[in-house]
C-alpha atoms as a PDB file:
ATOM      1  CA  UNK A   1     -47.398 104.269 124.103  1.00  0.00           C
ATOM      2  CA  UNK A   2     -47.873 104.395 120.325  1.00  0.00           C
ATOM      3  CA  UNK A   3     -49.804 107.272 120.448  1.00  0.00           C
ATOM      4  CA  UNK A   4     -47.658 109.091 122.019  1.00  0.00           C
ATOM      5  CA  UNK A   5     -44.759 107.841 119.829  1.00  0.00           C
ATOM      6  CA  UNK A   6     -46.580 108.836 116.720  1.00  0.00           C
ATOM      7  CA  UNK A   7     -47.087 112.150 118.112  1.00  0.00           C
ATOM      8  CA  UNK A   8     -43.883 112.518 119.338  1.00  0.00           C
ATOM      9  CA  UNK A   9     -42.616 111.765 115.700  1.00  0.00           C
ATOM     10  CA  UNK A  10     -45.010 113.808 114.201  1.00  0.00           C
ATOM     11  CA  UNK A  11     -43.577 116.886 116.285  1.00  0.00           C
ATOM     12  CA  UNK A  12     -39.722 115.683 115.261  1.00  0.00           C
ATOM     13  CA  UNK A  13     -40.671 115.784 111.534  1.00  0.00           C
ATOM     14  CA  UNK A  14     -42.334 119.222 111.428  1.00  0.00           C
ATOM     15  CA  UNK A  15     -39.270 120.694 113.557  1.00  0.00           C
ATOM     16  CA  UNK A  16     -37.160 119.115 110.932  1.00  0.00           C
ATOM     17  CA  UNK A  17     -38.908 120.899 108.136  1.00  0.00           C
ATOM     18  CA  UNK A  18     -40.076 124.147 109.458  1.00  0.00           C
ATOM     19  CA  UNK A  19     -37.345 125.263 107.560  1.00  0.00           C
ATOM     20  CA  UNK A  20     -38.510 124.153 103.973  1.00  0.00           C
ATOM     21  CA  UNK A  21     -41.990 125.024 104.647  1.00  0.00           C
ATOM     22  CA  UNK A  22     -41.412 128.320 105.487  1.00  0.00           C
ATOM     23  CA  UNK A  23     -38.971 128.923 102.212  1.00  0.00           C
ATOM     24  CA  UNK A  24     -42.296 127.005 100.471  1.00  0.00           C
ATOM     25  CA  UNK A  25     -44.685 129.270 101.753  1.00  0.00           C
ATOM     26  CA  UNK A  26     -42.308 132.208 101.015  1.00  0.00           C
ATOM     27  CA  UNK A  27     -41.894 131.200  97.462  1.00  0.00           C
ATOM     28  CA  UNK A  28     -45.631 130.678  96.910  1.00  0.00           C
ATOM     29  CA  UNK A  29     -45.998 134.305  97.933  1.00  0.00           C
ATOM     30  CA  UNK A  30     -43.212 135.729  95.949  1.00  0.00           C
ATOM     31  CA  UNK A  31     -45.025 134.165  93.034  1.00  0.00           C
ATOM     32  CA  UNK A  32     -48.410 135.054  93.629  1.00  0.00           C
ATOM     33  CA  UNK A  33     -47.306 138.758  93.810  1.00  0.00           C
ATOM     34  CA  UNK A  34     -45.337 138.649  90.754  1.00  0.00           C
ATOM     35  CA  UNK A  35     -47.986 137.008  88.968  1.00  0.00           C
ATOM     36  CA  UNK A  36     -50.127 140.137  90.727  1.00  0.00           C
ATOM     37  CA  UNK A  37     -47.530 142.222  88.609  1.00  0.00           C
ATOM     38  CA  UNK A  38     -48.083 140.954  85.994  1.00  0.00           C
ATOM     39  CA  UNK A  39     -51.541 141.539  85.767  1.00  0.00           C
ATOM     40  CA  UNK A  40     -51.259 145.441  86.666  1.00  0.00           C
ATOM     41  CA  UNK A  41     -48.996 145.422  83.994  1.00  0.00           C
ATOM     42  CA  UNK A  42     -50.963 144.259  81.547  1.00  0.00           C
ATOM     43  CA  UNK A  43     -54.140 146.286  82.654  1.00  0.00           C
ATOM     44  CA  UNK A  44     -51.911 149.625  82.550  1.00  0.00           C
ATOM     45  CA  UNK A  45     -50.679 148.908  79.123  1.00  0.00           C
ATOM     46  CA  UNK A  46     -53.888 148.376  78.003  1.00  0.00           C
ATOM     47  CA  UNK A  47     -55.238 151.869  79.262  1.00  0.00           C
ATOM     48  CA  UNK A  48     -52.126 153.482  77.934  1.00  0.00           C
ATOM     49  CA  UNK A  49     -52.662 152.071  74.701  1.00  0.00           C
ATOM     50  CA  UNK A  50     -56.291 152.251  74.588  1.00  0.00           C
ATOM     51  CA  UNK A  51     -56.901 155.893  76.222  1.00  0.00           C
ATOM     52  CA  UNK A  52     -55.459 157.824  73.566  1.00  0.00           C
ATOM     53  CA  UNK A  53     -57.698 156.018  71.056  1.00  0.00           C
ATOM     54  CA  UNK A  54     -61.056 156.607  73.173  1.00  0.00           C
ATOM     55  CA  UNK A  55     -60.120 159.968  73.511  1.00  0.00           C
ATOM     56  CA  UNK A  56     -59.509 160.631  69.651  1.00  0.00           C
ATOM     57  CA  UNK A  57     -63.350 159.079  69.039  1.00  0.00           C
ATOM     58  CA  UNK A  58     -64.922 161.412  72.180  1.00  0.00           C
ATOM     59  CA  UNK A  59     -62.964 164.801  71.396  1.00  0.00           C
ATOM     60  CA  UNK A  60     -60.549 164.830  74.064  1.00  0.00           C
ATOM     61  CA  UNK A  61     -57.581 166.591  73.410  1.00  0.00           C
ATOM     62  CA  UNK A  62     -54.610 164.992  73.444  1.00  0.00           C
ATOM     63  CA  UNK A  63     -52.528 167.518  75.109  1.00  0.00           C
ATOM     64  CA  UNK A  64     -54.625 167.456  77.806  1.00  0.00           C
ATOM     65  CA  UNK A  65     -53.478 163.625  78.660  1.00  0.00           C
ATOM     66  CA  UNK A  66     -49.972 165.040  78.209  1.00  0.00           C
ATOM     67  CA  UNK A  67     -49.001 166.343  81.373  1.00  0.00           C
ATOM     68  CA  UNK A  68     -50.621 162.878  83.659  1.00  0.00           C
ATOM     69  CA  UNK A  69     -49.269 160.655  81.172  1.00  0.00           C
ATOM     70  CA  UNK A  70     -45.798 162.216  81.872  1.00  0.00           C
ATOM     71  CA  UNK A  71     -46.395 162.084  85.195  1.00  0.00           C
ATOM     72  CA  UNK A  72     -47.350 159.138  85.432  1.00  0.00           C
ATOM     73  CA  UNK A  73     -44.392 157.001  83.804  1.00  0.00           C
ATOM     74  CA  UNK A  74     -42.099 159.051  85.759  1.00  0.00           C
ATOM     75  CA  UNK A  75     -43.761 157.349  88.900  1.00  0.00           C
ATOM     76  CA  UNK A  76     -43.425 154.448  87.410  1.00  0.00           C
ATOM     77  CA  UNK A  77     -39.863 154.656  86.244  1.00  0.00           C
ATOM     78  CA  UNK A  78     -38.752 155.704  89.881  1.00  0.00           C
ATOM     79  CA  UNK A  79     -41.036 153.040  91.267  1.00  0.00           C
ATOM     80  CA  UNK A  80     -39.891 149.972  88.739  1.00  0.00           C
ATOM     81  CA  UNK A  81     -36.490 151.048  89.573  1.00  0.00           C
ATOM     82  CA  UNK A  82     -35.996 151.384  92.792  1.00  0.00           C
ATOM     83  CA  UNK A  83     -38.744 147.687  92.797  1.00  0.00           C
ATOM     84  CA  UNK A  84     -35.478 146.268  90.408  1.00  0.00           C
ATOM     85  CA  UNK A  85     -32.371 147.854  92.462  1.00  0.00           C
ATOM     86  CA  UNK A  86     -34.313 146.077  95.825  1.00  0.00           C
ATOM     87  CA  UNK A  87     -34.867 142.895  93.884  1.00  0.00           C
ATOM     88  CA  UNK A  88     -30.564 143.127  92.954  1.00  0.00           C
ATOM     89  CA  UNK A  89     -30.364 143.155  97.140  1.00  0.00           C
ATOM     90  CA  UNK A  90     -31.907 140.128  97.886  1.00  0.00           C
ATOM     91  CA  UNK A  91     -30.599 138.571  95.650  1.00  0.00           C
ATOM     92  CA  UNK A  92     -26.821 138.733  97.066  1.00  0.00           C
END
């Protein structure tokens, strides 16, 4: 009879906070992937600042990192901003 009362419990309680576990286990992954983020970030400032310098010391031409530099920070604008503008939605 106890057993089964614990158990029975045990099933009440978790019902009762499916809820918060799931917002838990949703917030632990919203921070994990910012945190992700942040790291790609950092690595892609890092080539953007350092690639210009490695190129100057192995005779690359700058021009020639013109064009896919351009290209590639407007992906990123379009990409960050649209990211941001979906961010604004969930919020509300």
């Amino acid at each position: 009879m106890s057993k089964e009362l614990d158990t029975q419990s045990t099933k009440d309680l978790l019902l009762a906070l499916d809820d918060e576990i799931d917002q838990k286990c949703f917030e632990l992954k919203e921070k994990k992937k910012a945190e992700r983020l942040k790291k790609v970030f950092f690595y892609v400032c890092i080539l953007v600042i350092t690639l210009p310098f490695i190129s100057i010391f192995t005779g690359f031409s700058l021009w020639s990192f013109l064009l896919p530099m351009v290209v590639f920070q407007g992906l990123s604008l379009i990409l960050l901003v649209s990211g941001i503008l979906n961010l604004d939605k969930e919020a509300v």
